[in-house]
PDB file of N, CA and C in Angstrom:
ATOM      1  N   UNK A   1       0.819  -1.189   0.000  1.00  0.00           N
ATOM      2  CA  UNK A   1       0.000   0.000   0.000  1.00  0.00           C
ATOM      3  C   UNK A   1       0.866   1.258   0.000  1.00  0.00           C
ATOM      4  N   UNK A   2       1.952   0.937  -0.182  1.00  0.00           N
ATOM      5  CA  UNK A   2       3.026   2.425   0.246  1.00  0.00           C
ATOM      6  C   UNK A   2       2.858   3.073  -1.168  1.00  0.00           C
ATOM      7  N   UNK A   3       2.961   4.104  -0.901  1.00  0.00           N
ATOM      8  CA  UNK A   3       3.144   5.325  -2.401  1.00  0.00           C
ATOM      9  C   UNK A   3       1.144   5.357  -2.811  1.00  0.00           C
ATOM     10  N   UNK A   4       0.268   4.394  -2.373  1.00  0.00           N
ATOM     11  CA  UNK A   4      -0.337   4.923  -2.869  1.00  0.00           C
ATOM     12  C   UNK A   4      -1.473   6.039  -3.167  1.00  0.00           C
ATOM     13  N   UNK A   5      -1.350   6.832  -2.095  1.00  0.00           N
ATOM     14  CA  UNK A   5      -1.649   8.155  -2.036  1.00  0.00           C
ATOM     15  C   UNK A   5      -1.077   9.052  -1.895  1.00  0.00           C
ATOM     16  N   UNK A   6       0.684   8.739  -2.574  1.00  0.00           N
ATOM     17  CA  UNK A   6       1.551   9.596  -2.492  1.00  0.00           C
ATOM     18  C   UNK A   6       0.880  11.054  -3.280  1.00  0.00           C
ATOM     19  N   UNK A   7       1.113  12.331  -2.466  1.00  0.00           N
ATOM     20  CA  UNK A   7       0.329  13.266  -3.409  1.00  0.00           C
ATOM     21  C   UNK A   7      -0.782  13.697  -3.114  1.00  0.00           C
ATOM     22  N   UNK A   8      -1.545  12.835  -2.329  1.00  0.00           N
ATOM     23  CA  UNK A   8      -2.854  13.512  -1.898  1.00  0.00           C
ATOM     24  C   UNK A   8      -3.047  13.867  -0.278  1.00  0.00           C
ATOM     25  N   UNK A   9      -3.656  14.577  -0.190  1.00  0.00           N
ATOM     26  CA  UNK A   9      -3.967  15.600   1.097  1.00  0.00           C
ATOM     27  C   UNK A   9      -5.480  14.799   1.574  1.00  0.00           C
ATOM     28  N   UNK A  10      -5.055  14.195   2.968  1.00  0.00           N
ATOM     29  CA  UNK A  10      -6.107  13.810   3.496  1.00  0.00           C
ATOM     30  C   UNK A  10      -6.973  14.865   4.695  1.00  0.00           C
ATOM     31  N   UNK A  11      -7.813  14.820   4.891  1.00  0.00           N
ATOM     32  CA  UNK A  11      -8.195  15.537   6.287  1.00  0.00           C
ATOM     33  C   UNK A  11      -8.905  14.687   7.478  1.00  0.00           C
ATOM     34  N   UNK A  12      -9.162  14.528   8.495  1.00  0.00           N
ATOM     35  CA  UNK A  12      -9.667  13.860   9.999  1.00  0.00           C
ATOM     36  C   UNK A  12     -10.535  14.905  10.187  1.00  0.00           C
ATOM     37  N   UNK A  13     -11.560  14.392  10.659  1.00  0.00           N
ATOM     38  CA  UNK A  13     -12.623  15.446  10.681  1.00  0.00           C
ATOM     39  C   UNK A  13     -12.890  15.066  12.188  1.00  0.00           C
ATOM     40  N   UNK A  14     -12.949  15.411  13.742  1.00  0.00           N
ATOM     41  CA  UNK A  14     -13.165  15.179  14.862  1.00  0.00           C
ATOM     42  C   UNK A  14     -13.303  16.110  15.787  1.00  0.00           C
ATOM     43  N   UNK A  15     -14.350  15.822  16.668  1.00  0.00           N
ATOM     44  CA  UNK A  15     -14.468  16.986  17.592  1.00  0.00           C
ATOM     45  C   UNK A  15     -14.271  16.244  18.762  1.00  0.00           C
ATOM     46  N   UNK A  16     -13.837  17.272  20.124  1.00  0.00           N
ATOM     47  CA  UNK A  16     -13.532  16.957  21.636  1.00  0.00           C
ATOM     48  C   UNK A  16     -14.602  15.848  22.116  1.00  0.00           C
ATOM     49  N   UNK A  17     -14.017  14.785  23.040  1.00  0.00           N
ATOM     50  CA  UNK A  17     -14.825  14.147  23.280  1.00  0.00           C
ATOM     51  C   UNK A  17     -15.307  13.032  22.435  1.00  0.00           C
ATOM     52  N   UNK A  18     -15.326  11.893  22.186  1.00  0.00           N
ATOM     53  CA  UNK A  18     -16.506  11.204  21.079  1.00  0.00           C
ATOM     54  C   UNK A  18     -15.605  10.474  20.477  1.00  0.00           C
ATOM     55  N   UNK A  19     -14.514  10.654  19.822  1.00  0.00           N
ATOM     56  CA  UNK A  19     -14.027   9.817  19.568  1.00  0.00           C
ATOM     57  C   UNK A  19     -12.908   8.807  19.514  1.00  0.00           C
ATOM     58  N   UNK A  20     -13.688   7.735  18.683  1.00  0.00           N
ATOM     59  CA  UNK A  20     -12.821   6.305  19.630  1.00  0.00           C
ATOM     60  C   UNK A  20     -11.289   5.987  19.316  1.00  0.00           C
ATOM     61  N   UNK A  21     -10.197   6.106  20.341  1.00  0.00           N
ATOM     62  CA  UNK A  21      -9.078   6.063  19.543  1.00  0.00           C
ATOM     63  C   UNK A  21      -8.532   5.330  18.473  1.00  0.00           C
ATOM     64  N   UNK A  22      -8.910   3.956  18.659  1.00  0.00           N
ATOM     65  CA  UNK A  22      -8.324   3.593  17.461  1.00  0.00           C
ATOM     66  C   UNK A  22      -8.952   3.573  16.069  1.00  0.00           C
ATOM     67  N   UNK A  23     -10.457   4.152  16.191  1.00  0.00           N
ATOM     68  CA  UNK A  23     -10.840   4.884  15.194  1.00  0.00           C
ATOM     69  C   UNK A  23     -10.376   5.511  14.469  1.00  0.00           C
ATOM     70  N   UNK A  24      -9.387   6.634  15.296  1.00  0.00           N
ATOM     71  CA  UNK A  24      -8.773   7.722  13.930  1.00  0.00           C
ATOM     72  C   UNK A  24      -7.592   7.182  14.070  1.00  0.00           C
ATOM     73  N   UNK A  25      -6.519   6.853  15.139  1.00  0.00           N
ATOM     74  CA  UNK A  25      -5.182   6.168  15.265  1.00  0.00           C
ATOM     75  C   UNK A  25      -5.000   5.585  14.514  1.00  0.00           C
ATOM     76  N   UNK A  26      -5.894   3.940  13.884  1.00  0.00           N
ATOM     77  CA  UNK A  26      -5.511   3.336  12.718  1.00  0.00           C
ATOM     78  C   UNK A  26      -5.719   3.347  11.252  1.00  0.00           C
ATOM     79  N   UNK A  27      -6.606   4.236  11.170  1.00  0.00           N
ATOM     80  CA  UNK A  27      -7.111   5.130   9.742  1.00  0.00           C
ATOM     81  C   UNK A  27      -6.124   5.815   9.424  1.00  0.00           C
ATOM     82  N   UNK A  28      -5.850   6.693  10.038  1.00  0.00           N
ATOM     83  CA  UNK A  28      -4.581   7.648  10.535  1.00  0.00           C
ATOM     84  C   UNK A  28      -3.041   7.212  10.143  1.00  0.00           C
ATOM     85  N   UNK A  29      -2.739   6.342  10.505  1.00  0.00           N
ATOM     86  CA  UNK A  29      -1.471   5.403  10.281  1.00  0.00           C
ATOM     87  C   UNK A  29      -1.426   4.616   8.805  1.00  0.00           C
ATOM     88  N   UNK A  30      -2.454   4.294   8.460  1.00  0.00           N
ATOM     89  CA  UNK A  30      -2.685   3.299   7.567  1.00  0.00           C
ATOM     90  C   UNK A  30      -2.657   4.524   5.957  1.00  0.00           C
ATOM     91  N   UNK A  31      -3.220   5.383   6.143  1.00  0.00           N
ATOM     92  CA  UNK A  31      -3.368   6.514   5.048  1.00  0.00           C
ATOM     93  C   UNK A  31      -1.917   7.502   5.423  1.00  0.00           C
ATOM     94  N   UNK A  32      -1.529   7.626   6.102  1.00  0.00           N
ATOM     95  CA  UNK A  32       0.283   8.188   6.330  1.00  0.00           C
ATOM     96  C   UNK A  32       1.211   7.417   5.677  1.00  0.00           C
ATOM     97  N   UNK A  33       0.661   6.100   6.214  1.00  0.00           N
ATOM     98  CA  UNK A  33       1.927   5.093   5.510  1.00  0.00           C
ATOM     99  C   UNK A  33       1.425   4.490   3.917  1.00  0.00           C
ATOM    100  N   UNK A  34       0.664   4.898   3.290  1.00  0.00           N
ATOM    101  CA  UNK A  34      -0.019   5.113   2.054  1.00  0.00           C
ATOM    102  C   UNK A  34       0.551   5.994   1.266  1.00  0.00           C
ATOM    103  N   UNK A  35       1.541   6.991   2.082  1.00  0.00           N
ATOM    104  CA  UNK A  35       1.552   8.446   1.035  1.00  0.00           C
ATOM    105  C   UNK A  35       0.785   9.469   1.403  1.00  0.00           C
ATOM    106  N   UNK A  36       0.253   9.769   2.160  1.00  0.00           N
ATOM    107  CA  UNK A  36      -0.817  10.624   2.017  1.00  0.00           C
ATOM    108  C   UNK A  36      -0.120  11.480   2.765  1.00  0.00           C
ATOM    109  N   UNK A  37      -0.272  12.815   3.027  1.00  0.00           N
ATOM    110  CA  UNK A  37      -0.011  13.865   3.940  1.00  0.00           C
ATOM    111  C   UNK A  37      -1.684  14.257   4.484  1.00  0.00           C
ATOM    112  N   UNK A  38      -1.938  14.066   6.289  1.00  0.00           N
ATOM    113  CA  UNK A  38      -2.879  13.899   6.682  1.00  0.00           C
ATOM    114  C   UNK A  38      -2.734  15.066   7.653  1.00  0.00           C
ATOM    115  N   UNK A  39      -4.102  15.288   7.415  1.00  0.00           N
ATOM    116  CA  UNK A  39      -4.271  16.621   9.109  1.00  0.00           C
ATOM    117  C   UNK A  39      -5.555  16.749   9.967  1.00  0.00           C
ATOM    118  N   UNK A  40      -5.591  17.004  11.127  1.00  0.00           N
ATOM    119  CA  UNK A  40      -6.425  16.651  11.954  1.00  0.00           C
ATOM    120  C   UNK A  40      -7.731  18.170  12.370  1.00  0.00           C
ATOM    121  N   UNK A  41      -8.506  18.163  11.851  1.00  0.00           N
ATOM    122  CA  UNK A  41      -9.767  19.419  11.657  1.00  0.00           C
ATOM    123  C   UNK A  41     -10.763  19.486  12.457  1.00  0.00           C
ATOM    124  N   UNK A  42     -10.801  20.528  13.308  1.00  0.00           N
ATOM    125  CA  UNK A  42     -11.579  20.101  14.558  1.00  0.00           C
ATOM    126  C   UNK A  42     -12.740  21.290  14.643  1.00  0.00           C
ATOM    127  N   UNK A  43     -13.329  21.754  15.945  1.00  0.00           N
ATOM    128  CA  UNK A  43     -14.375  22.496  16.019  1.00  0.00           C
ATOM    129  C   UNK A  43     -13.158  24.005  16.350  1.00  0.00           C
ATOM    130  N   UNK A  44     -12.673  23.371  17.414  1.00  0.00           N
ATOM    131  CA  UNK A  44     -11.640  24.494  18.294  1.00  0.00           C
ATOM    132  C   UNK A  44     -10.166  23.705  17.601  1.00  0.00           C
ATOM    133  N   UNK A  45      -9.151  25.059  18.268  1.00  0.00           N
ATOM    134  CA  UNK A  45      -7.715  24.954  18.256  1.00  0.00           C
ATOM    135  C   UNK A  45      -7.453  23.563  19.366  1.00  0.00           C
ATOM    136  N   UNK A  46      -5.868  23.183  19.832  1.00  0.00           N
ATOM    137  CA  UNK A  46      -5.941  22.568  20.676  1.00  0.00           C
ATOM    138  C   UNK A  46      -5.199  21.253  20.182  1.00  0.00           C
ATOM    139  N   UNK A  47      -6.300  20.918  21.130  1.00  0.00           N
ATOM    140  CA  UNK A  47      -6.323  18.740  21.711  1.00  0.00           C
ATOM    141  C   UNK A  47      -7.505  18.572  21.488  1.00  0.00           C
ATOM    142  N   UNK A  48      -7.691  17.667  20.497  1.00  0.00           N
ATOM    143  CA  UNK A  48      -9.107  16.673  20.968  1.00  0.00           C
ATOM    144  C   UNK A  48      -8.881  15.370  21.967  1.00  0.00           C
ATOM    145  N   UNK A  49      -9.572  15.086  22.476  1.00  0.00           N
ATOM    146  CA  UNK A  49      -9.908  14.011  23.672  1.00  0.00           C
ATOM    147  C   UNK A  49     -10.310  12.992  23.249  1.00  0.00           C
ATOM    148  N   UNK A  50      -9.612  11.977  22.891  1.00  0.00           N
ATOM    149  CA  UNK A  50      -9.818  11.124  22.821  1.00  0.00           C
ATOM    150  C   UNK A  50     -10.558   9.426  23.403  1.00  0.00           C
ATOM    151  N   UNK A  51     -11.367   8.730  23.252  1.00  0.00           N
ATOM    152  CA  UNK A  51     -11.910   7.666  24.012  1.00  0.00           C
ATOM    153  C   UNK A  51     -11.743   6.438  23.819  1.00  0.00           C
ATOM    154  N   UNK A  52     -11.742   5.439  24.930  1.00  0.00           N
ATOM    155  CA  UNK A  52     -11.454   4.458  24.699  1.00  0.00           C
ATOM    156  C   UNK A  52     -13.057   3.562  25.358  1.00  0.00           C
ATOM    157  N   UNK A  53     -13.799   3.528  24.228  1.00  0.00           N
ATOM    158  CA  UNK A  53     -15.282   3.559  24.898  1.00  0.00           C
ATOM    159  C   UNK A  53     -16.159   4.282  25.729  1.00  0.00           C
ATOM    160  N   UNK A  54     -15.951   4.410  26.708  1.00  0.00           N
ATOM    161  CA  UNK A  54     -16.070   5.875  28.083  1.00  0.00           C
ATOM    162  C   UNK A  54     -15.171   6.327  28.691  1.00  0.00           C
ATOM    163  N   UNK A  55     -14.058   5.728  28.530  1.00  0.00           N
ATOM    164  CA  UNK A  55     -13.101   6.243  29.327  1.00  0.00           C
ATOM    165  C   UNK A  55     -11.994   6.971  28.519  1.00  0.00           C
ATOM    166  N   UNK A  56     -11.964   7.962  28.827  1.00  0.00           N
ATOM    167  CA  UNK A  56     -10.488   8.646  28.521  1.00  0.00           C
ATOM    168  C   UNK A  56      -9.337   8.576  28.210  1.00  0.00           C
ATOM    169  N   UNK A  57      -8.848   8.822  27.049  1.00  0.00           N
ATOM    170  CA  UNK A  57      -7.551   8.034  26.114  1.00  0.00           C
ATOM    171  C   UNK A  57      -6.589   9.209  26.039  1.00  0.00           C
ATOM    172  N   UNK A  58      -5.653   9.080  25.131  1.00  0.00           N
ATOM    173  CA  UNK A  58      -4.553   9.794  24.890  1.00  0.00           C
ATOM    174  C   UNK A  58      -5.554  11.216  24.108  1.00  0.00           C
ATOM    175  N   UNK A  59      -4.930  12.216  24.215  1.00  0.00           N
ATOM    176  CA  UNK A  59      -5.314  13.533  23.220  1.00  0.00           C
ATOM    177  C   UNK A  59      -4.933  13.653  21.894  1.00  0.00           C
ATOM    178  N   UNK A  60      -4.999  14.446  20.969  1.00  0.00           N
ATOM    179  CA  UNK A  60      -4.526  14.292  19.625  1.00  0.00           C
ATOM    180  C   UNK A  60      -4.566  15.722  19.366  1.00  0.00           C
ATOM    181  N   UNK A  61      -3.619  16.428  18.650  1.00  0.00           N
ATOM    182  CA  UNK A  61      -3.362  17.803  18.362  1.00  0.00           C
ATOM    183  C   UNK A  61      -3.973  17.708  17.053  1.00  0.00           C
ATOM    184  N   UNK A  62      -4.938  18.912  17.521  1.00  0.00           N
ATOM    185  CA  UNK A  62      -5.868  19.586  16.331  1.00  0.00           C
ATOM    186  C   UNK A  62      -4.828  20.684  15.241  1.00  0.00           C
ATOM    187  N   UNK A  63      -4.435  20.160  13.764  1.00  0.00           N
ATOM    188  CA  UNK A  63      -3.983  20.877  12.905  1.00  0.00           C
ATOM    189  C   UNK A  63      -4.257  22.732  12.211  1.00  0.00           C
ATOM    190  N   UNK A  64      -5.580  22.300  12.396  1.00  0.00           N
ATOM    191  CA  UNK A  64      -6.500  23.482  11.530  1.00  0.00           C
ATOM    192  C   UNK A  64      -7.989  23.339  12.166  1.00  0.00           C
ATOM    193  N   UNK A  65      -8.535  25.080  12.444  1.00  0.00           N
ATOM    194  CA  UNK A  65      -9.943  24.670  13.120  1.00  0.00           C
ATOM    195  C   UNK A  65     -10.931  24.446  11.863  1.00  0.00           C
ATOM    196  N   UNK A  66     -11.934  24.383  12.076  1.00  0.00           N
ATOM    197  CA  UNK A  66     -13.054  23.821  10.427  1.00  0.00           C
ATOM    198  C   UNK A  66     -13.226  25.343   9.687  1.00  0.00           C
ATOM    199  N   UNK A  67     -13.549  26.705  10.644  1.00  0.00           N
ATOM    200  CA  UNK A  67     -13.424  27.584  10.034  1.00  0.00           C
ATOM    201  C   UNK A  67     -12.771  28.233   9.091  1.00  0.00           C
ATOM    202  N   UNK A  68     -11.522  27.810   9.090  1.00  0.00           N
ATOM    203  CA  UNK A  68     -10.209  28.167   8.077  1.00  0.00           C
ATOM    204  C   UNK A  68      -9.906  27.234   7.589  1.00  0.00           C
ATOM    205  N   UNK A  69     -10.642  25.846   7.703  1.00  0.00           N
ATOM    206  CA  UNK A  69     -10.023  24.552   6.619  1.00  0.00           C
ATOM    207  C   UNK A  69     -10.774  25.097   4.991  1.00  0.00           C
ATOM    208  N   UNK A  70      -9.895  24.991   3.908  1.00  0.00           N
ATOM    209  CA  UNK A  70     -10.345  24.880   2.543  1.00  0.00           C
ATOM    210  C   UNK A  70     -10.854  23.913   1.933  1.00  0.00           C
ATOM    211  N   UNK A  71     -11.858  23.455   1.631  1.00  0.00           N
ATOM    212  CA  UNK A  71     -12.264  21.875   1.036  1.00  0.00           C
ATOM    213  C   UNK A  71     -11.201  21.766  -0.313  1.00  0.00           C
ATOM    214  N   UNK A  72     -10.959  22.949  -1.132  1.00  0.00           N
ATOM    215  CA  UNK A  72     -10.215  22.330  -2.272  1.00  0.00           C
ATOM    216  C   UNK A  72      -9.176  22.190  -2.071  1.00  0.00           C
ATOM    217  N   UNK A  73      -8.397  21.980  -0.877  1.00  0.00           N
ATOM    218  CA  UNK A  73      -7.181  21.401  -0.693  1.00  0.00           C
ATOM    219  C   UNK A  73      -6.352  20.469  -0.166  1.00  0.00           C
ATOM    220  N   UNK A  74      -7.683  19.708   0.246  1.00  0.00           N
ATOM    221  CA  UNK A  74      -8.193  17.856   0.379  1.00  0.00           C
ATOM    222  C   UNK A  74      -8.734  17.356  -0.310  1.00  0.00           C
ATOM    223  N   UNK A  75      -7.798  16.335  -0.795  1.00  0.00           N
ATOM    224  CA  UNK A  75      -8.731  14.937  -1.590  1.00  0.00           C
ATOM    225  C   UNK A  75      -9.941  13.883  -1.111  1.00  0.00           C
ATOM    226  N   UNK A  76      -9.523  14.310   0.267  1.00  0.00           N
ATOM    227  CA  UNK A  76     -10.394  13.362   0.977  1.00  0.00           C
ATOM    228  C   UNK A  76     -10.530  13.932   2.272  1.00  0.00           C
ATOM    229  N   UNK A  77     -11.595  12.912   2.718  1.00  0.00           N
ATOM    230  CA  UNK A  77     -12.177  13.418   3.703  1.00  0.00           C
ATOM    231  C   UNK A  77     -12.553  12.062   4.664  1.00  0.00           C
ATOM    232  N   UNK A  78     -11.928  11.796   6.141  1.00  0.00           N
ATOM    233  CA  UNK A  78     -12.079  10.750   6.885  1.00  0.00           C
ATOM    234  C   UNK A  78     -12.834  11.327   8.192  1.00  0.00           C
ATOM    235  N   UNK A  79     -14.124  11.110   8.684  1.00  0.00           N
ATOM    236  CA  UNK A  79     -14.934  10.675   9.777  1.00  0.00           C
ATOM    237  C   UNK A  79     -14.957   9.619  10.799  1.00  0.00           C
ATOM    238  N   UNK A  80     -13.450   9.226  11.685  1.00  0.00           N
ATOM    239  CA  UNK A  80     -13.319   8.621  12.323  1.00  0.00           C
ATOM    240  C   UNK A  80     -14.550   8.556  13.596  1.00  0.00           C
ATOM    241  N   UNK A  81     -15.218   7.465  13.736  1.00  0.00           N
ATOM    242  CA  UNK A  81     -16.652   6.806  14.713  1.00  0.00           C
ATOM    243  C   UNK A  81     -15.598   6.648  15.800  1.00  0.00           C
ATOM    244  N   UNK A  82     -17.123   6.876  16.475  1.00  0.00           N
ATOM    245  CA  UNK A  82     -17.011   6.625  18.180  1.00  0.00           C
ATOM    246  C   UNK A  82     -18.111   6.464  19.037  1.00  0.00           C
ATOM    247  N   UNK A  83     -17.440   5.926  20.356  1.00  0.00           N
ATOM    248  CA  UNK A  83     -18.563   5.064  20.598  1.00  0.00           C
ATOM    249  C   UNK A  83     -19.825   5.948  21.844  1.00  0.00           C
ATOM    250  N   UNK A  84     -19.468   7.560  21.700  1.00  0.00           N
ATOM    251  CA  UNK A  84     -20.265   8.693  22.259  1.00  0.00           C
ATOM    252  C   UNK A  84     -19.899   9.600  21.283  1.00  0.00           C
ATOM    253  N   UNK A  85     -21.469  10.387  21.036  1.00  0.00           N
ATOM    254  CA  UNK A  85     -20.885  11.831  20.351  1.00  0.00           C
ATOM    255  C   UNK A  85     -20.959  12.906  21.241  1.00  0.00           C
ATOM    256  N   UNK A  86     -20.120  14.117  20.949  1.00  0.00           N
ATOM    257  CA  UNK A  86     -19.795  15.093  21.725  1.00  0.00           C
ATOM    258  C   UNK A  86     -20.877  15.501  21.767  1.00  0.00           C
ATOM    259  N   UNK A  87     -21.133  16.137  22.735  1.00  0.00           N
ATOM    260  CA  UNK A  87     -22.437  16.985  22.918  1.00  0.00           C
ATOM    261  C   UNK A  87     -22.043  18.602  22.862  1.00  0.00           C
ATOM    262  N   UNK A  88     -22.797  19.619  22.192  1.00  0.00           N
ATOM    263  CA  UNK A  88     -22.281  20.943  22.617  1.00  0.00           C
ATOM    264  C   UNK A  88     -23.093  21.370  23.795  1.00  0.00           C
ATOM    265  N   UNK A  89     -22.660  22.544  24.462  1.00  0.00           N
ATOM    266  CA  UNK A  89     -23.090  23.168  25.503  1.00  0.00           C
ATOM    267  C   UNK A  89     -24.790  23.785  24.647  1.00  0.00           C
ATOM    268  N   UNK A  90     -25.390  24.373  25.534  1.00  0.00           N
ATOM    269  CA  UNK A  90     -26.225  24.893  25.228  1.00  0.00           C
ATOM    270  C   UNK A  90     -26.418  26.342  24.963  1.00  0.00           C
TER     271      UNK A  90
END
């Protein structure tokens, strides 16, 4: 699988809370070591929070917030699942 997204720009689409680590961890790894140059797009700046079902996992540094991400400068687009979604405040 190596080289073959050499060239293309992936994006992680995730917000605080919700999702499951090895959700985006092995998506993540698997499309890096593909070629791809990948970045992580969130609500806020930061850390997203990561889960390991309910409980609390490692963090992951947010690249770019969604406000200033460009769609035409991703080929793709990954929605790593989890096993709670974030809730916003009210």
């Amino acid at each position: 699988m190596a080289g073959q997204l050499s060239g293309r720009t992936i994006a992680f689409f995730a917000a605080n809370e919700g999702v499951e680590r090895v959700e985006l961890t092995t998506p993540w790894e698997r499309i890096r070591d593909a070629g791809a140059t990948v970045g992580m797009i969130s609500i806020e700046p930061g850390e997203i929070q990561m889960m390991n079902h309910l409980d609390k996992a490692d963090t992951f540094p947010v690249d770019k917030e969604v406000v200033g991400a460009e769609p035409a400068r991703y080929d793709g687009l990954v929605l790593p699942g989890g096993v709670a979604n974030p809730i916003s405040p009210a």
